[in-house]
C-alpha atoms as a PDB file:
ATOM      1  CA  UNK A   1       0.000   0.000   0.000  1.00  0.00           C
ATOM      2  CA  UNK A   2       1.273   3.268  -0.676  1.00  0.00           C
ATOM      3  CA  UNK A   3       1.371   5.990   1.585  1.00  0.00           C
ATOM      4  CA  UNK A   4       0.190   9.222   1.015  1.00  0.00           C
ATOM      5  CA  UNK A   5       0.286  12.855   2.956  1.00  0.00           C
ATOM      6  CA  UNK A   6      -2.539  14.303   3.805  1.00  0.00           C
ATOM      7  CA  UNK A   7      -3.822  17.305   2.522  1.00  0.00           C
ATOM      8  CA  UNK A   8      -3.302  20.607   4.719  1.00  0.00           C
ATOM      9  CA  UNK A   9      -6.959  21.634   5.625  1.00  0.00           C
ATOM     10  CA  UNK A  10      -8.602  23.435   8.074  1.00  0.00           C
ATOM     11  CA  UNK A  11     -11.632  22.560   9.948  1.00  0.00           C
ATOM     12  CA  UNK A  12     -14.817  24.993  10.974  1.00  0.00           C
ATOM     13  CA  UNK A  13     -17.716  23.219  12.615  1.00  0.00           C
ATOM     14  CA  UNK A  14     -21.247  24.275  12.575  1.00  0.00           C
ATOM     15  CA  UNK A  15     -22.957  23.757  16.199  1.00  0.00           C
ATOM     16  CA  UNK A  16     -26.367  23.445  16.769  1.00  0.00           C
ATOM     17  CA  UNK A  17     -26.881  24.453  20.313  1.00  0.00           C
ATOM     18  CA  UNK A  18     -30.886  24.119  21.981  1.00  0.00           C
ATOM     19  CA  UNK A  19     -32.317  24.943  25.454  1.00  0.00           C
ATOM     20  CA  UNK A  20     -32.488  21.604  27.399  1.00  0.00           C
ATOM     21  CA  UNK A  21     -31.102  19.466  24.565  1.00  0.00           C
ATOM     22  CA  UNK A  22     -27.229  20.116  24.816  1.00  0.00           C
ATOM     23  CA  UNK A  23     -25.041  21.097  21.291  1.00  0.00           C
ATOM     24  CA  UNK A  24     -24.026  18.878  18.261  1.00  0.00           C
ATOM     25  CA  UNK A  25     -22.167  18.862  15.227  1.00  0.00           C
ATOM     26  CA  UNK A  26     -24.438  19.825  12.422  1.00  0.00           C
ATOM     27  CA  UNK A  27     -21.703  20.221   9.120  1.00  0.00           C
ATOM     28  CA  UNK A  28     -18.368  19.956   9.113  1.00  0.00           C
ATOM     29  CA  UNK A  29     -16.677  22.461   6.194  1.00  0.00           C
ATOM     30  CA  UNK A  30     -12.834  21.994   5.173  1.00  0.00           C
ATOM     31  CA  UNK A  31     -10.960  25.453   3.986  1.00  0.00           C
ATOM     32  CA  UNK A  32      -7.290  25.050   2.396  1.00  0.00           C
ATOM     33  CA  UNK A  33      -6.338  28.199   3.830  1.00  0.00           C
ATOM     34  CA  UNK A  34      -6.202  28.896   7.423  1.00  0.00           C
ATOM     35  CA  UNK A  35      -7.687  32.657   7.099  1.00  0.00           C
ATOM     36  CA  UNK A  36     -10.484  31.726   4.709  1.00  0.00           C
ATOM     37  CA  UNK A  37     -11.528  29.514   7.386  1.00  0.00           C
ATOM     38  CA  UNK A  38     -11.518  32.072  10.114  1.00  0.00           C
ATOM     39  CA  UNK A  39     -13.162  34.558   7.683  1.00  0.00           C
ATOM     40  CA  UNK A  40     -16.120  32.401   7.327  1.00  0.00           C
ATOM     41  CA  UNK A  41     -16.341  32.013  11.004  1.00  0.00           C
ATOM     42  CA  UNK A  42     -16.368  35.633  11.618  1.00  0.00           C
ATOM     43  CA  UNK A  43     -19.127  36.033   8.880  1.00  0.00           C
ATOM     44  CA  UNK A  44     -21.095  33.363   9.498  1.00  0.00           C
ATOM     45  CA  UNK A  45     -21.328  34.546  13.245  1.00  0.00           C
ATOM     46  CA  UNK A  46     -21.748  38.075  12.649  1.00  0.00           C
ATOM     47  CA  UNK A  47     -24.799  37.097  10.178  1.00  0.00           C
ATOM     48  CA  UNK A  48     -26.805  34.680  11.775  1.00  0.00           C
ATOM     49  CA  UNK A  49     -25.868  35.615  15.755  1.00  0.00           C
ATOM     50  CA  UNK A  50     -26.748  39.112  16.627  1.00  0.00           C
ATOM     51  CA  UNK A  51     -29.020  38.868  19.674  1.00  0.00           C
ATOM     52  CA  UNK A  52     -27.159  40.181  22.864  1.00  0.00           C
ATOM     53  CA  UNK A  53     -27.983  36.914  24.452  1.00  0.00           C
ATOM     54  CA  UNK A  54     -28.265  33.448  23.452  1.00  0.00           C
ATOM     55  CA  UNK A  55     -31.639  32.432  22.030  1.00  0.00           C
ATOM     56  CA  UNK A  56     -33.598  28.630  23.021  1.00  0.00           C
ATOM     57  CA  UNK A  57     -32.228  27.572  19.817  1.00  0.00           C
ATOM     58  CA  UNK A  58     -29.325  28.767  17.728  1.00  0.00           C
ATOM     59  CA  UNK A  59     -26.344  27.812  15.214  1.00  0.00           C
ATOM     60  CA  UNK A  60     -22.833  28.885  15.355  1.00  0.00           C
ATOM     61  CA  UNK A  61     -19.194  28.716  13.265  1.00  0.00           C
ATOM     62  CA  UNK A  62     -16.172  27.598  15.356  1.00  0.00           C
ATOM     63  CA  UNK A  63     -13.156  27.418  13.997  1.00  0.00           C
ATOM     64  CA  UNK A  64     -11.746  23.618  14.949  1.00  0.00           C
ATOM     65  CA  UNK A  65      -7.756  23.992  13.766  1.00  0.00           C
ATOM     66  CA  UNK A  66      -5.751  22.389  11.367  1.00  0.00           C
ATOM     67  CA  UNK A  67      -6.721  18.606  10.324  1.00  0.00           C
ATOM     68  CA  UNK A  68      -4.072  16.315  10.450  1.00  0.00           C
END
């Protein structure tokens, strides 16, 4: 078998979070660049999470690191 390097990717992770239910992993996106990634965190939060405090149900972008 031959062996192979993986790519270099970086991992954001879209969280559902819900009152009384906990948080889970809803999508998983892969970026090949490391500020792409945290750009679409930053956007993704700053569209979709604006209330000043956290709502019964709500989705949010965290940046997870490099895969390896």
């Amino acid at each position: 078998m031959a062996q192979i390097t993986p790519p270099k990717a970086y991992q954001v992770d879209i969280v559902e979070y819900e009152r009384g239910w906990g948080s889970r992993i809803d999508e998983t996106l892969y970026f090949d660049d490391e500020a792409e990634a945290k750009k679409y965190v930053k956007d993704y939060n700053e569209k979709y999470n604006t209330a000043p405090s956290a709502p019964d149900w709500y989705m949010v972008a965290q940046y997870s690191g490099r895969c390896t």
